[in-house]
N, C-alpha and C. Protein backbone atom coordinates (compact mmCIF):
# COMPACT_ATOMS: atom_id res chain seq x y z
N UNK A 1 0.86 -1.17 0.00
CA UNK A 1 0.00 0.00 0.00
C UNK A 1 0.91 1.23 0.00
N UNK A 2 0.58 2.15 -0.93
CA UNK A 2 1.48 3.36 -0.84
C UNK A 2 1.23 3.94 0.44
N UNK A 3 2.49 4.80 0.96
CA UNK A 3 2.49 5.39 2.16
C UNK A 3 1.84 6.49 2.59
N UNK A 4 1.52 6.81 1.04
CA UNK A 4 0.16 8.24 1.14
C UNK A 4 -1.17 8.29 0.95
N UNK A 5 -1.19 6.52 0.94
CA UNK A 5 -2.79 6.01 1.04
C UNK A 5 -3.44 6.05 2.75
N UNK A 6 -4.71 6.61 2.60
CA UNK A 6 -5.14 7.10 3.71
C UNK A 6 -5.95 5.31 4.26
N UNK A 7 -5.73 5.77 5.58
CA UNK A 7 -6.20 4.14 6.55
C UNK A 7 -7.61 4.38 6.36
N UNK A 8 -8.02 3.04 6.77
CA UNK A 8 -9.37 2.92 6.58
C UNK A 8 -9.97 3.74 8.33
N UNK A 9 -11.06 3.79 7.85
CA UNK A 9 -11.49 4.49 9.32
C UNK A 9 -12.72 5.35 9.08
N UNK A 10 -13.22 6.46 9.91
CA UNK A 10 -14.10 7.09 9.49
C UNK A 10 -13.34 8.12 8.57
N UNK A 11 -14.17 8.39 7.56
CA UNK A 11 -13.95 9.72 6.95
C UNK A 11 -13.75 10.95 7.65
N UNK A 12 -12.79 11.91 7.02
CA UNK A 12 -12.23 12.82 7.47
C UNK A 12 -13.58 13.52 7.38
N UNK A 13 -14.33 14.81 8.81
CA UNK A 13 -14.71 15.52 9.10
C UNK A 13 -15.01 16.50 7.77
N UNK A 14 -16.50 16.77 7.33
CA UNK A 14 -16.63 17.83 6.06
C UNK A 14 -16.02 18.91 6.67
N UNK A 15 -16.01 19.82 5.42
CA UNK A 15 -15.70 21.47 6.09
C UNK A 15 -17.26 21.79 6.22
N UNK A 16 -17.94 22.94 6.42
CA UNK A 16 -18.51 23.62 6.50
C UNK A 16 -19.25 23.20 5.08
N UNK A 17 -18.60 23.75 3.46
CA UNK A 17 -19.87 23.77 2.73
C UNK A 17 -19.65 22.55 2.11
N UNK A 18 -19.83 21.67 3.11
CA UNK A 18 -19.96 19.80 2.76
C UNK A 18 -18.79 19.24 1.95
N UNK A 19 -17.57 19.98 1.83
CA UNK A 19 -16.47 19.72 0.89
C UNK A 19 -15.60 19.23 1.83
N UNK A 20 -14.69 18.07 1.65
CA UNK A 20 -13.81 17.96 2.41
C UNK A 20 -12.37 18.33 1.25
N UNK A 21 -11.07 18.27 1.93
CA UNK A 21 -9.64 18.23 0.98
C UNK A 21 -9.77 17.15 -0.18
N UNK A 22 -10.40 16.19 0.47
CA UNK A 22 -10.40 14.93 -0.99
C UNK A 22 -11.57 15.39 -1.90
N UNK A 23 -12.71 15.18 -1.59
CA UNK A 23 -13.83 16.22 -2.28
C UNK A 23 -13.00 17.40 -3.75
N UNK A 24 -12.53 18.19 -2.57
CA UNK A 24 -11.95 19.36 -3.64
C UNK A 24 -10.70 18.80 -4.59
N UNK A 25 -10.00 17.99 -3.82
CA UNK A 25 -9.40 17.87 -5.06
C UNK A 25 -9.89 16.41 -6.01
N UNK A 26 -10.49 15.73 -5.72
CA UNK A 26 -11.31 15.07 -6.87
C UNK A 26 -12.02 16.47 -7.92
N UNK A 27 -12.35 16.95 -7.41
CA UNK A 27 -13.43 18.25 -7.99
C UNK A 27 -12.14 18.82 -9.23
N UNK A 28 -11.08 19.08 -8.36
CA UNK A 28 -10.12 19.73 -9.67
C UNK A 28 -9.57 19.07 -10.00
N UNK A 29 -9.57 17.69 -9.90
CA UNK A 29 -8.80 16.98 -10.99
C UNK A 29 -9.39 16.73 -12.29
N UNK A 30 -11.02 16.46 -11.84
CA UNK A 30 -11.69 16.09 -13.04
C UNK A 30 -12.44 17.33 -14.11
N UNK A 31 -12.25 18.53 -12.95
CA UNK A 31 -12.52 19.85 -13.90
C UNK A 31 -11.29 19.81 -14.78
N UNK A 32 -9.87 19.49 -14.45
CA UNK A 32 -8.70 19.54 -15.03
C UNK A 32 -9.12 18.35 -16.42
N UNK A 33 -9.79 17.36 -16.69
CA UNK A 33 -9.77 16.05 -17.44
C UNK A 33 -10.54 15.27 -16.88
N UNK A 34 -11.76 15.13 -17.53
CA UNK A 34 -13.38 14.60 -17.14
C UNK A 34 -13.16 13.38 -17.43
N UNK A 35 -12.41 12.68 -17.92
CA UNK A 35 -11.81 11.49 -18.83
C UNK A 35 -11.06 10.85 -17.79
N UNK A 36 -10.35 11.45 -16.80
CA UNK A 36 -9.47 10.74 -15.98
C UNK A 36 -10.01 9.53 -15.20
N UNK A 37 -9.48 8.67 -15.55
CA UNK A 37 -10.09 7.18 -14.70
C UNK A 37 -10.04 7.14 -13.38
N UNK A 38 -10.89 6.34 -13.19
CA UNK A 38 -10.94 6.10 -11.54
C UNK A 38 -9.98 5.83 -11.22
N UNK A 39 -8.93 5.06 -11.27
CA UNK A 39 -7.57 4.15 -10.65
C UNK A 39 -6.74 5.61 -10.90
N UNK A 40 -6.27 6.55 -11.88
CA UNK A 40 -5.51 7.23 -11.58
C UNK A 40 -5.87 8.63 -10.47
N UNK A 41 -7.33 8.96 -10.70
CA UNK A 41 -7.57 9.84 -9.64
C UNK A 41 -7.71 9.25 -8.12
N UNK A 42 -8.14 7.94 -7.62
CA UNK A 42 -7.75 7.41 -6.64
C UNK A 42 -6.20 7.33 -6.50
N UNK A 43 -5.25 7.08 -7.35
CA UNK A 43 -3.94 7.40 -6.91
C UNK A 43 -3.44 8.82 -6.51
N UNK A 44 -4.24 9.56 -7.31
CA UNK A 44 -3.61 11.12 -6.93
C UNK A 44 -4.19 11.74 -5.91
N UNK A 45 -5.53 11.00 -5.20
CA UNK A 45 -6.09 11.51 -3.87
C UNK A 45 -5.12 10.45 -3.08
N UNK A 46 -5.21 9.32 -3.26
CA UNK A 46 -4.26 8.10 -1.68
C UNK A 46 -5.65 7.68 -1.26
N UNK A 47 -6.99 7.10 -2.15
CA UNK A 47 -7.85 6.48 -2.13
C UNK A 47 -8.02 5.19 -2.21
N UNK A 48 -8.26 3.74 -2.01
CA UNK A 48 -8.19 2.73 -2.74
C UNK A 48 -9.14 3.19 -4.29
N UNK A 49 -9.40 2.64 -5.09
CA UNK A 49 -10.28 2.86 -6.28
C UNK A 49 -11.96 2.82 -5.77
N UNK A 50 -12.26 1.45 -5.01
CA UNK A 50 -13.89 1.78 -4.46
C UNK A 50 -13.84 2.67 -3.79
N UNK A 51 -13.21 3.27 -3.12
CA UNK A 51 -13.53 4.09 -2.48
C UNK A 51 -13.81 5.70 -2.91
N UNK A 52 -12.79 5.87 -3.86
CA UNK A 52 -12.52 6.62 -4.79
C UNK A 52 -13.99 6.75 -5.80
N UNK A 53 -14.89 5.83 -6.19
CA UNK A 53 -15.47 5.55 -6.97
C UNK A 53 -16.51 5.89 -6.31
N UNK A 54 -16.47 5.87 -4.92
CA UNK A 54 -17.71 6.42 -4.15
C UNK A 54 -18.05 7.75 -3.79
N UNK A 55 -16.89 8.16 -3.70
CA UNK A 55 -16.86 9.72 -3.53
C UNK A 55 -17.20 10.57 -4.96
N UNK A 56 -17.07 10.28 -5.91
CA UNK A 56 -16.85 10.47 -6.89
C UNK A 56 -18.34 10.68 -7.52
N UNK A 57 -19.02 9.26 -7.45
CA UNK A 57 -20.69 9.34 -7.51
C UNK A 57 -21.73 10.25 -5.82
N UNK A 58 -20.98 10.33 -4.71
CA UNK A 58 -21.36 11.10 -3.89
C UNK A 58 -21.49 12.47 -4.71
N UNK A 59 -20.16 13.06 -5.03
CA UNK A 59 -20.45 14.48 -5.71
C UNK A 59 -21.62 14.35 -6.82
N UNK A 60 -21.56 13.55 -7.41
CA UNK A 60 -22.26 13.79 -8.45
C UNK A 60 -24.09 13.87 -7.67
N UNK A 61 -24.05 12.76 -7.08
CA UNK A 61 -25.59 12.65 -6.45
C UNK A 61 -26.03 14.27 -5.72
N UNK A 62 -25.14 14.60 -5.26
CA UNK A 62 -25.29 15.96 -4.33
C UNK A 62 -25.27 17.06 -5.25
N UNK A 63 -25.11 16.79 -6.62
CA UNK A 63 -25.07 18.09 -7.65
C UNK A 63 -24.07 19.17 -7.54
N UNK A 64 -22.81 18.53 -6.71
CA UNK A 64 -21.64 19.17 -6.98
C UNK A 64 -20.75 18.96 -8.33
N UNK A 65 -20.62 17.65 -8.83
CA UNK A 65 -20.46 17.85 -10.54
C UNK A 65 -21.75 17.63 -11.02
N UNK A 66 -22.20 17.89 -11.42
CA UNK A 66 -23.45 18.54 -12.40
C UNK A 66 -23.36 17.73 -14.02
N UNK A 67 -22.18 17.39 -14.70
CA UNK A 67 -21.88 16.54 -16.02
C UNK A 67 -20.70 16.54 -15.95
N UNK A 68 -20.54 15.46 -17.30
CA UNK A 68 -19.73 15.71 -18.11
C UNK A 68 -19.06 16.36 -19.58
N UNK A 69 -18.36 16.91 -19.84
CA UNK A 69 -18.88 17.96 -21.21
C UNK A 69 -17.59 17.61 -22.16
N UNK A 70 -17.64 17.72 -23.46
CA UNK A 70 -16.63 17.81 -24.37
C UNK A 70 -16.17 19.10 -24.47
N UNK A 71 -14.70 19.50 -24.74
CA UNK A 71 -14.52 21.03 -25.22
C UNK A 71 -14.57 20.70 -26.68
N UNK A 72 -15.19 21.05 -27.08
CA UNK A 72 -15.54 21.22 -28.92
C UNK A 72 -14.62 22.04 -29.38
N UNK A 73 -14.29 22.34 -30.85
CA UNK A 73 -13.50 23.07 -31.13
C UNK A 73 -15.22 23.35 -32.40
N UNK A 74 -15.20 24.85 -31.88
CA UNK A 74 -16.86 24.76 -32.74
C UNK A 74 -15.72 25.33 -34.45
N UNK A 75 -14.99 25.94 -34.43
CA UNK A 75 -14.62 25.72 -36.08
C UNK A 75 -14.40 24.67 -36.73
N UNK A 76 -13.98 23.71 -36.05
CA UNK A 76 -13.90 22.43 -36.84
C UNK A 76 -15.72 22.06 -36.76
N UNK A 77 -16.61 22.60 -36.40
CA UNK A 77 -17.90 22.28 -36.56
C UNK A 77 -18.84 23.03 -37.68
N UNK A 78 -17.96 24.05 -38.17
CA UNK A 78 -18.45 25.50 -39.00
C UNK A 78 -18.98 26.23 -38.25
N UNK A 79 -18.56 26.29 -37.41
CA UNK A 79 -19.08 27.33 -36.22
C UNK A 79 -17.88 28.06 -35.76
N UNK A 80 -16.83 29.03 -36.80
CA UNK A 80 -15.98 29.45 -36.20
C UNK A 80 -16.08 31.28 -35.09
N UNK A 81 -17.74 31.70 -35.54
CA UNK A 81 -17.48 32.91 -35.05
C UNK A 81 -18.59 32.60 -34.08
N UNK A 82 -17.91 33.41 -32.52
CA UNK A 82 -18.63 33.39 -31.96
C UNK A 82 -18.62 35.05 -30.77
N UNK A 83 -19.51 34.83 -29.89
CA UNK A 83 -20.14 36.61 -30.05
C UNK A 83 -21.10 36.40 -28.38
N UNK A 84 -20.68 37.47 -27.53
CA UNK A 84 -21.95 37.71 -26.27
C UNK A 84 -22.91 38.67 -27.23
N UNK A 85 -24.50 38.41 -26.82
CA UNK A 85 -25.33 39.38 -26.96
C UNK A 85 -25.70 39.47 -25.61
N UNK A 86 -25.77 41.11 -25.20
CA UNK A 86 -26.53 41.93 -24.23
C UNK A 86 -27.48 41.58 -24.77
N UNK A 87 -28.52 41.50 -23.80
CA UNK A 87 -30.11 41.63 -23.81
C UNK A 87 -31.18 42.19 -22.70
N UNK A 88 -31.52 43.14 -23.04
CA UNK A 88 -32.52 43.60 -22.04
C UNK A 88 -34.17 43.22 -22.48
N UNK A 89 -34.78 42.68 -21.51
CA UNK A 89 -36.05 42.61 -21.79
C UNK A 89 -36.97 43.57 -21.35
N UNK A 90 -38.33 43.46 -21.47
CA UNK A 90 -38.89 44.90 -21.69
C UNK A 90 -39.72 45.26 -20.50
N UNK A 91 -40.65 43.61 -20.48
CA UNK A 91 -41.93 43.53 -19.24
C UNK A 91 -41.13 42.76 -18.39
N UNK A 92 -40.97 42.94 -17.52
CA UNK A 92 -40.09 41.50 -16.82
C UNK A 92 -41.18 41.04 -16.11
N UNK A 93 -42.37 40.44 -16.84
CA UNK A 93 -43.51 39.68 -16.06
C UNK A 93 -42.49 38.21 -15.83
N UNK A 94 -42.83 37.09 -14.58
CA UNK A 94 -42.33 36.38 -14.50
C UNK A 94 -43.17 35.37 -15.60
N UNK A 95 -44.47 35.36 -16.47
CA UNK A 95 -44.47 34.28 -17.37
C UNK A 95 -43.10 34.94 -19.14
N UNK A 96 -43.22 36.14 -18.99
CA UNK A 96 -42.41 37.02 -19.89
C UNK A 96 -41.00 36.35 -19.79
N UNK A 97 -40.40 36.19 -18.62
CA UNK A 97 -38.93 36.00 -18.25
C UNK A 97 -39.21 34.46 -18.14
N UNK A 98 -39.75 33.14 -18.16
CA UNK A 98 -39.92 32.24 -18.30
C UNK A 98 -40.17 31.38 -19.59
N UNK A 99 -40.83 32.39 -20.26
CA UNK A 99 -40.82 31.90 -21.97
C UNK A 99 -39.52 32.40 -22.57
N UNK A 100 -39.47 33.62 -22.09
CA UNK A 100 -37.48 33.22 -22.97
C UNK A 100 -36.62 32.61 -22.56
N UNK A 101 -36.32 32.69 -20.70
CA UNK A 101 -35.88 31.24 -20.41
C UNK A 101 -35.85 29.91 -21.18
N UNK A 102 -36.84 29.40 -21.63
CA UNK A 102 -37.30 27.99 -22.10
C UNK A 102 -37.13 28.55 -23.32
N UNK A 103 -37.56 29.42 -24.19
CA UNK A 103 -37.26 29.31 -25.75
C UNK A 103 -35.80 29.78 -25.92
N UNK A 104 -34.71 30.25 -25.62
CA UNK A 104 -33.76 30.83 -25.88
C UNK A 104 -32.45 29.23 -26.27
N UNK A 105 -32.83 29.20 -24.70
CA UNK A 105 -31.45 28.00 -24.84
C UNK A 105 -31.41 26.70 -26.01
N UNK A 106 -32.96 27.21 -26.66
CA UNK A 106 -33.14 25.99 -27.36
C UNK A 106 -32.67 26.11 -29.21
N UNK A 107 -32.21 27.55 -28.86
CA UNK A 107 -31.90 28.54 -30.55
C UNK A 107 -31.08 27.62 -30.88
N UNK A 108 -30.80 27.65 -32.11
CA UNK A 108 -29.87 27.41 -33.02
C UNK A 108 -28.38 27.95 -32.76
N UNK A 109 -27.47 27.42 -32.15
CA UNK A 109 -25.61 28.42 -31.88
C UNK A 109 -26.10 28.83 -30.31
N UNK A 110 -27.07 28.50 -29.66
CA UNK A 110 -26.76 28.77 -28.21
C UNK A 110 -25.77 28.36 -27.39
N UNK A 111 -24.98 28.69 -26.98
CA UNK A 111 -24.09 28.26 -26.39
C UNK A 111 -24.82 27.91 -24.65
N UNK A 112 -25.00 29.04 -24.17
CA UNK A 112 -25.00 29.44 -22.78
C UNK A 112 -26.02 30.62 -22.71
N UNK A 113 -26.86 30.80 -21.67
CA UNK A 113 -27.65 31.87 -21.28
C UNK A 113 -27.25 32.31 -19.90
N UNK A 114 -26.76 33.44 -19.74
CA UNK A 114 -26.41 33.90 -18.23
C UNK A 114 -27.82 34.85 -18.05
N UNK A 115 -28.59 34.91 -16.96
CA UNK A 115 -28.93 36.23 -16.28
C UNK A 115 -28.39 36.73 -15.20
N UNK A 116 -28.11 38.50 -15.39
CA UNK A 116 -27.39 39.40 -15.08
C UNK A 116 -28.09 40.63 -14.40
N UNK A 117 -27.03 41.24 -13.79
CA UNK A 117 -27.44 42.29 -13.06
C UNK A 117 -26.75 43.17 -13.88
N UNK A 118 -27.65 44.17 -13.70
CA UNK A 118 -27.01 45.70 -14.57
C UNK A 118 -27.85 45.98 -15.58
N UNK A 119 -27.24 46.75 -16.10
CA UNK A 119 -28.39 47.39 -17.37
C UNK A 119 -28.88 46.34 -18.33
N UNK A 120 -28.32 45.35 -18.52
CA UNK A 120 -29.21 44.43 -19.20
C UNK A 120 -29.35 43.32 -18.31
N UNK A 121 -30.45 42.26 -19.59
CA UNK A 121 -30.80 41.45 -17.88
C UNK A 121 -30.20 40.04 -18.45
N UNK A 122 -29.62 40.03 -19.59
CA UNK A 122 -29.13 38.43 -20.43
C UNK A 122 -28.29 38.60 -21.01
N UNK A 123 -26.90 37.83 -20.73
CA UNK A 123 -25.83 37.57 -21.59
C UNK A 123 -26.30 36.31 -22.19
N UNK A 124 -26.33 36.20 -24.00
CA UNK A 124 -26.40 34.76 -24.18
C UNK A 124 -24.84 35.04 -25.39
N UNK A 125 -24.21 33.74 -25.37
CA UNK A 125 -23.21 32.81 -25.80
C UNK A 125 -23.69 32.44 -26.80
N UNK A 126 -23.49 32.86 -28.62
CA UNK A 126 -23.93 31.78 -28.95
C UNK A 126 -22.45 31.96 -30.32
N UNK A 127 -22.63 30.93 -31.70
CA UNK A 127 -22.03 30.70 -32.24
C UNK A 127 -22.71 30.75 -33.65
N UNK A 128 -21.80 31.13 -34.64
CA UNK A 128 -21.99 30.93 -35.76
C UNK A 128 -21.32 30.79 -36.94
N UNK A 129 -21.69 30.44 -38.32
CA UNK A 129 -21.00 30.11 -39.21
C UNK A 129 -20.13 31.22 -40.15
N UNK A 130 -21.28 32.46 -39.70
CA UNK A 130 -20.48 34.22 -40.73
C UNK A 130 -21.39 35.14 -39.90
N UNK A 131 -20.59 36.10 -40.34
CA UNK A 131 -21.18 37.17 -39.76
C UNK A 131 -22.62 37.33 -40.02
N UNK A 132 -23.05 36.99 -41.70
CA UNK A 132 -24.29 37.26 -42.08
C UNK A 132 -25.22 36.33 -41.16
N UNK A 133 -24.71 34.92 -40.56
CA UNK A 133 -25.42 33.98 -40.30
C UNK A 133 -26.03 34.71 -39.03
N UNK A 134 -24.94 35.34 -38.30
CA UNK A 134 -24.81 36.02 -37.04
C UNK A 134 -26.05 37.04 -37.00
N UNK A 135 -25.82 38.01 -38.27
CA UNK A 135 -26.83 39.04 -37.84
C UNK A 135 -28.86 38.38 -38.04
N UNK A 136 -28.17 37.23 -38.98
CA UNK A 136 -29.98 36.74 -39.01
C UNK A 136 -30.67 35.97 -37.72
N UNK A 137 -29.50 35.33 -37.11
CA UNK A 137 -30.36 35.24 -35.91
C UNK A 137 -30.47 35.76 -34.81
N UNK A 138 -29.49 37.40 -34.57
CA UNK A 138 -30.22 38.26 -33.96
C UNK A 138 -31.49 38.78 -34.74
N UNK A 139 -31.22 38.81 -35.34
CA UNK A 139 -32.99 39.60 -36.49
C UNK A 139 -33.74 38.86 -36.46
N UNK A 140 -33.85 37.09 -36.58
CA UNK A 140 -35.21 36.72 -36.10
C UNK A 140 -35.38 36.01 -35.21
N UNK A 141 -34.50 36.24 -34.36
CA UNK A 141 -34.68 35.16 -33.01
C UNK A 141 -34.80 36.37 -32.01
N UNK A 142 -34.09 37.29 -31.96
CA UNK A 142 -34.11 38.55 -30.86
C UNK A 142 -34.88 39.62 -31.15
N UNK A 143 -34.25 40.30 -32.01
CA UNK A 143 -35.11 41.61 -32.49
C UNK A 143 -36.41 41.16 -32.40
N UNK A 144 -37.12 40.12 -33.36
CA UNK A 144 -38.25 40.18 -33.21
C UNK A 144 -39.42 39.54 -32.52
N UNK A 145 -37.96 38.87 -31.08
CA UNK A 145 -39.15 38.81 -29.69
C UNK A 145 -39.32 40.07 -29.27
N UNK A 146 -40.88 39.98 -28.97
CA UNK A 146 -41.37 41.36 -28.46
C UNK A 146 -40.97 41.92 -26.87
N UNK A 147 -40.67 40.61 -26.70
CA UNK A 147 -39.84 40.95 -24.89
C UNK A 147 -38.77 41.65 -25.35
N UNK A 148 -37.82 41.83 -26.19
CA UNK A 148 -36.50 42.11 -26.23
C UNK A 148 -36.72 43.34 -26.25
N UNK A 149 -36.34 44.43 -26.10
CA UNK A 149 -36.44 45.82 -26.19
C UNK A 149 -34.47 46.58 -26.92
N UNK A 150 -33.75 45.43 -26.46
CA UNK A 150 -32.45 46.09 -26.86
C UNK A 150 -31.91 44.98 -26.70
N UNK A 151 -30.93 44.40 -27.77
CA UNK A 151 -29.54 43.41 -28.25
C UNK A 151 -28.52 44.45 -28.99
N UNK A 152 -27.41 43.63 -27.91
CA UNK A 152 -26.30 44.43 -28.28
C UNK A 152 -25.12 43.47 -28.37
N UNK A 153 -24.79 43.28 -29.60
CA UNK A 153 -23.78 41.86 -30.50
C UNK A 153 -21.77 42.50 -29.84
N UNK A 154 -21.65 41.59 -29.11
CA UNK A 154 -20.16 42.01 -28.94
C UNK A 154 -19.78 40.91 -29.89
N UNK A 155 -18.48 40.42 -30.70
CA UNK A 155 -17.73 39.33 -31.12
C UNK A 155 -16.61 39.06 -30.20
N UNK A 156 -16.30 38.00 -30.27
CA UNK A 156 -15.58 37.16 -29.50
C UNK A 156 -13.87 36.95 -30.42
N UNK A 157 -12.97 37.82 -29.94
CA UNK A 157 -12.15 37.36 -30.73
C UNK A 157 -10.97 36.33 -29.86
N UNK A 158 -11.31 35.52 -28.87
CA UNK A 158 -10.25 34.93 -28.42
C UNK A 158 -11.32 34.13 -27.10
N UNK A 159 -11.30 32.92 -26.85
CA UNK A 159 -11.76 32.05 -25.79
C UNK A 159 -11.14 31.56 -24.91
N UNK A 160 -10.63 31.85 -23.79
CA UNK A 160 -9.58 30.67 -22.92
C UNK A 160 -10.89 29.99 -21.75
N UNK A 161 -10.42 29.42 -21.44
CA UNK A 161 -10.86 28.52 -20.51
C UNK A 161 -10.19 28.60 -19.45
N UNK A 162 -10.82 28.85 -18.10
CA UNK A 162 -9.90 28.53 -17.42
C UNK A 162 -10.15 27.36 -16.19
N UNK A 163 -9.36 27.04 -15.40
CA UNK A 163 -9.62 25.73 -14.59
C UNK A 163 -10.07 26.53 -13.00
N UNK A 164 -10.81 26.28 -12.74
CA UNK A 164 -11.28 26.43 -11.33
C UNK A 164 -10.52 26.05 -10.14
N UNK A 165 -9.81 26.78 -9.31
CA UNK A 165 -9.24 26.46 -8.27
C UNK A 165 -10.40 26.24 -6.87
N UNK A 166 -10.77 25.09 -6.84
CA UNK A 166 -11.41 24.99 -5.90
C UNK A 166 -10.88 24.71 -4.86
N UNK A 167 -9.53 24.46 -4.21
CA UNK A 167 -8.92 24.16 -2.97
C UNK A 167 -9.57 24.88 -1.95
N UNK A 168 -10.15 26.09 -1.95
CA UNK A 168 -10.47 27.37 -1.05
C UNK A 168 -11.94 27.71 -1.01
C-alpha cells in the first residue's frame, strides 16, 4: 500500500460547505480532465479505487459535478465565429422571463444563457458560421421577440478557458 494512502477508518470531518480536501481535489482533478479514470484519480487523492469511486458518484448525487462535457473546437464544426449578446427585456412579467428562459437556450448556436445584473438582464453565448449567419439570428430570433427591447452583438475574438481552483 502506498504510504500516502489514507487508513481505513471514518472519513475525514466535512468542512462547512460539505467539501472535504479529498472532495476538492477530486473536484479539480476532473474539472482539469473529465476522462481521468478512476484508478488514476484514486492514486492522486491516496484512495483505494472503491472508495474513490464512491466519492466520486457522492459528488455527483449531491449536484456538486453537475456533467460531463466535451470542449468542442466549434470551427472544426463551422461554427468558427462566436459573439456575447446583451439583452434587455422589456416587461419582466415572471411568465415574460420564463418563456425566454425555455425558448432561448433551445436557438440554433446557443451556447449558454447567463442572467445578469445591470443594465441588461441576459448575456447569451452563442455561435456561428459568418457574420451574415450572425446578424440573421439576432434579427429573427431577438429583435423580433417582443420581450426584447435592446440586443447588443459584442464578437468574440479569443476564448480561454480557465480551470477552477477549488482548494479554497
Amino acid at each position: 500500500m502506498p504510504k500516502d494512502r489514507r487508513s481505513p477508518g471514518p472519513a475525514p470531518r466535512p468542512v462547512p460547505d460539505g467539501l472535504d480536501d479529498v472532495d476538492r481535489q477530486l473536484v479539480q482533478l476532473l474539472t482539469a480532465d473529465g476522462r481521468m479514470p478512476n484508478n488514476a484519480l484514486a492514486e492522486a487523492v491516496g484512495l483505494a479505487p472503491s472508495t474513490c469511486l464512491t466519492r466520486v458518484r457522492s459528488l455527483r448525487e449531491r449536484g456538486v459535478i453537475r456533467g460531463f462535457h466535451a470542449d468542442v473546437d466549434l470551427a472544426a464544426l463551422g461554427q468558427p465565429l462566436q459573439a456575447l449578446i446583451a439583452i434587455r427585456i422589456g416587461a419582466h412579467s415572471r411568465d415574460e422571463i420564463d418563456r425566454f428562459r425555455t425558448k432561448v437556450p433551445r436557438l440554433p448556436g446557443v451556447l449558454s444563457l447567463f442572467h445578469v445584473s445591470g443594465a441588461n438582464d441576459y448575456l447569451l453565448h452563442v455561435s456561428a458560421s459568418t457574420p451574415d449567419a450572425l446578424r440573421e439570428f439576432v434579427l429573427n430570433h431577438l429583435t423580433a421577440d417582443p420581450a426584447v427591447t435592446h440586443a447588443e452583438t459584442s464578437l468574440i475574438f479569443e476564448h480561454v478557458r480557465a480551470t477552477p481552483d477549488v482548494r479554497h
